[in-house]
C-alpha atoms as a PDB file:
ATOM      1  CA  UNK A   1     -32.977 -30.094  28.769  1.00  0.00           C
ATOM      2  CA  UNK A   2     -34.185 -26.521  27.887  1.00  0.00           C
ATOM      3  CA  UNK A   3     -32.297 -24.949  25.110  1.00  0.00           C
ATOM      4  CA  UNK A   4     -31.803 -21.054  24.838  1.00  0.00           C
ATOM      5  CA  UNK A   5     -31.670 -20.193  21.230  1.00  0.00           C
ATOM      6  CA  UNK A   6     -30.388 -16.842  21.882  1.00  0.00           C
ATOM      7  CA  UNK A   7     -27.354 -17.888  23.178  1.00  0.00           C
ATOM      8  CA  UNK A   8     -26.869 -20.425  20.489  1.00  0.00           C
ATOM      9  CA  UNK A   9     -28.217 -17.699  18.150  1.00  0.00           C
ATOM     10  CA  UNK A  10     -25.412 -15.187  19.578  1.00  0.00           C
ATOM     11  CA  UNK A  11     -22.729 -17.648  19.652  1.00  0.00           C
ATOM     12  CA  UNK A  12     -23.256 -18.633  15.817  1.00  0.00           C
ATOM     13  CA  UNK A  13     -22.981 -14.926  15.287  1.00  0.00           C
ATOM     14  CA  UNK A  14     -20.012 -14.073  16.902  1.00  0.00           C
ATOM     15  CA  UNK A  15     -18.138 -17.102  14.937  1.00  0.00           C
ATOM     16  CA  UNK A  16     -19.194 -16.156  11.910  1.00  0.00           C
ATOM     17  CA  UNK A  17     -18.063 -12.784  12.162  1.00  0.00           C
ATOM     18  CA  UNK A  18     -14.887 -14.052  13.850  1.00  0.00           C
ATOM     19  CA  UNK A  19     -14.768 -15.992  10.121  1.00  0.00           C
ATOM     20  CA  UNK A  20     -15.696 -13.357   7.960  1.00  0.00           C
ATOM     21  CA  UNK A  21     -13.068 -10.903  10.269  1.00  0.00           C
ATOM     22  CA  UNK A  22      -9.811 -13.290   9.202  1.00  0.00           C
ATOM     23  CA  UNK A  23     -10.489 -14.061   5.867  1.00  0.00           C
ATOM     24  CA  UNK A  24     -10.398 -10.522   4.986  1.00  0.00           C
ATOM     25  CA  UNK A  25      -7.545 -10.148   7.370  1.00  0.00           C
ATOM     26  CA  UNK A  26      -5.942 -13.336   4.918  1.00  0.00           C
ATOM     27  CA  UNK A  27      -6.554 -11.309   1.764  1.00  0.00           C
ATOM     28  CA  UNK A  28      -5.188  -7.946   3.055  1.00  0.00           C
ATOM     29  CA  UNK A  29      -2.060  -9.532   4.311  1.00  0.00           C
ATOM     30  CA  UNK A  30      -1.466 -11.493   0.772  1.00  0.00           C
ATOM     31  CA  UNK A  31      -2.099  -8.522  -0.873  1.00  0.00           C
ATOM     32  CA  UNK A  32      -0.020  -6.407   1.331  1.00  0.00           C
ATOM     33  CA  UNK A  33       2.702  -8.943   0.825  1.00  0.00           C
ATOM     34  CA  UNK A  34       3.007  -8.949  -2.651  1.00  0.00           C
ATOM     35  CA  UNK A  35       3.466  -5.551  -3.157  1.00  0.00           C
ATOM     36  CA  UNK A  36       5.997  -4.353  -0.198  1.00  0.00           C
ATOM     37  CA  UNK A  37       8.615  -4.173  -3.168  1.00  0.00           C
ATOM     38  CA  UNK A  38       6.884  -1.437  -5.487  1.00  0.00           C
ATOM     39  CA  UNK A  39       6.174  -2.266  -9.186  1.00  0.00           C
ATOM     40  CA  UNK A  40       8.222  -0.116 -12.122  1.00  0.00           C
ATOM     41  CA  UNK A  41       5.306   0.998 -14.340  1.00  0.00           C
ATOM     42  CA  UNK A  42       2.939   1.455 -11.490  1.00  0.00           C
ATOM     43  CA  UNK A  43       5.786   3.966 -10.515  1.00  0.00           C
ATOM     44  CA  UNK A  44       6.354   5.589 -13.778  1.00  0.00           C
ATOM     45  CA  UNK A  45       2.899   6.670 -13.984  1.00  0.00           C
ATOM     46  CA  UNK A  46       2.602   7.716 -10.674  1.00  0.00           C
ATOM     47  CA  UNK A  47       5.815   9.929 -11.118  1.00  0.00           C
ATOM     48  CA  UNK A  48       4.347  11.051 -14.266  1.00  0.00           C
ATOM     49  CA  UNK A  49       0.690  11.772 -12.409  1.00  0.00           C
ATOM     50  CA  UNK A  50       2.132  13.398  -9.203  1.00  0.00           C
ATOM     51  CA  UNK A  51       5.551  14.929  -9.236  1.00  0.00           C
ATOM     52  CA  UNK A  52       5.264  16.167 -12.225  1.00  0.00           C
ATOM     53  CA  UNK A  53       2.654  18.302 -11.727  1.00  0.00           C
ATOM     54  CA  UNK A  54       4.663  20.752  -9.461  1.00  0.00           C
ATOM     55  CA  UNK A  55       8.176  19.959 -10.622  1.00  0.00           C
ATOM     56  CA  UNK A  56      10.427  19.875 -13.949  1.00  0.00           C
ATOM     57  CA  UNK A  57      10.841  15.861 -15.319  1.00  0.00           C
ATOM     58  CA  UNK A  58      14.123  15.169 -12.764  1.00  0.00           C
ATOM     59  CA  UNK A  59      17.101  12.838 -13.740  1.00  0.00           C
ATOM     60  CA  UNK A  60      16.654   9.512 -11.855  1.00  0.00           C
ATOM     61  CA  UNK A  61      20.522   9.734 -11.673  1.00  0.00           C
ATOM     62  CA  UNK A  62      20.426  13.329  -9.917  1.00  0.00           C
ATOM     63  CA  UNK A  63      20.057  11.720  -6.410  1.00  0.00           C
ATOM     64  CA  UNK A  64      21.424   8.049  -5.334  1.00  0.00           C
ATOM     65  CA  UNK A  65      19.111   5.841  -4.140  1.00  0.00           C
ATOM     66  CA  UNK A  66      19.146   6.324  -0.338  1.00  0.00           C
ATOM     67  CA  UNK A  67      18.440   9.577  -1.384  1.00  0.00           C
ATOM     68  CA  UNK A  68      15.567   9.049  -3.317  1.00  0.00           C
ATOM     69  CA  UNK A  69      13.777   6.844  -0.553  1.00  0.00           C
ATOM     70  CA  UNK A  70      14.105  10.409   2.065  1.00  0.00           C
ATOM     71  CA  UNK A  71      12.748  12.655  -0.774  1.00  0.00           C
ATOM     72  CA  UNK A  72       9.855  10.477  -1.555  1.00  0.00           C
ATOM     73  CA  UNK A  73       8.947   9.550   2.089  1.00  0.00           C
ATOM     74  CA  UNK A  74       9.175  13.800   2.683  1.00  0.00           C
ATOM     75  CA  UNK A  75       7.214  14.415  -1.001  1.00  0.00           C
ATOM     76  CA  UNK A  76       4.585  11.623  -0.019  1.00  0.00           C
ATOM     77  CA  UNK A  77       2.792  13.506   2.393  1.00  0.00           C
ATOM     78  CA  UNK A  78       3.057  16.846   0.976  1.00  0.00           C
ATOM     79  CA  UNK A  79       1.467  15.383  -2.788  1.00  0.00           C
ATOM     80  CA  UNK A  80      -1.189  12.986  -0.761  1.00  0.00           C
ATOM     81  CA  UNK A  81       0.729   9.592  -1.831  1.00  0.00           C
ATOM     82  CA  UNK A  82      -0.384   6.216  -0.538  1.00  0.00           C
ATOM     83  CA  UNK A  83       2.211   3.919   0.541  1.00  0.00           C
ATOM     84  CA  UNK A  84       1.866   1.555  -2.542  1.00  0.00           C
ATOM     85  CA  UNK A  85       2.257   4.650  -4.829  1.00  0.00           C
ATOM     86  CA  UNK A  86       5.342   5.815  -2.715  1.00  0.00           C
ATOM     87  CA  UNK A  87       6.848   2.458  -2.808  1.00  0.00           C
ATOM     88  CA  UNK A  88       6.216   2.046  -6.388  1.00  0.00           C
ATOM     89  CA  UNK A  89       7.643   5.689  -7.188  1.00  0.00           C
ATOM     90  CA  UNK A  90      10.733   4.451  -5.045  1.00  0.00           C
ATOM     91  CA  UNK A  91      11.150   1.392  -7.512  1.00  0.00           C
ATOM     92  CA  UNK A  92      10.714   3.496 -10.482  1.00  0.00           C
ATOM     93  CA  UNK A  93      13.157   5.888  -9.355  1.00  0.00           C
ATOM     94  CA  UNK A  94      15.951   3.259  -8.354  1.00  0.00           C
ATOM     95  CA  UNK A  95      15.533   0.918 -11.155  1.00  0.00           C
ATOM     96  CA  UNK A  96      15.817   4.128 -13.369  1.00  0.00           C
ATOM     97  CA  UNK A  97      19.137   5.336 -11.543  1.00  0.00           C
END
């Protein structure tokens, strides 16, 4: 029985990618998971850091909180916001109101 190595080579490869491939998949999902809800002093800073740079400090109570999701999801892409930082802005904002 002849044995070639390059396929066994090749198929070792492929299945260790195909390992390495899901576990990051695993972490990124956990990770993604945990912070769908936004955090309340990663927001405050980021309000701090970002809208205030080109707006007056706003009253959390000026808008309700529907309100605030629409304004942040429009603001987001004009200030360069990732969607952690717009979901923890969102949080900050709500929690605030």
């Amino acid at each position: 029985m002849k044995i070639n190595l390059f396929k066994v080579y090749k198929t070792g490869l492929a299945s260790l990618i195909v390992i390495i491939g899901l576990s990051f998949l695993n972490v990124s999902v956990a990770e993604e998971k945990k912070d769908t809800k936004g955090d309340f002093a990663r927001g405050a800073k980021a309000w701090v850091d970002n809208c205030v740079r080109c707006h007056n400090v706003r009253d959390p109570k000026e808008l309700r909180d529907d309100q605030w999701i629409t304004t942040t999801f429009h603001m987001r892409i004009r200030a360069g916001l990732t969607g952690q930082q717009t979901r923890d802005i969102i949080k900050f904002l709500q929690t605030s109101n």
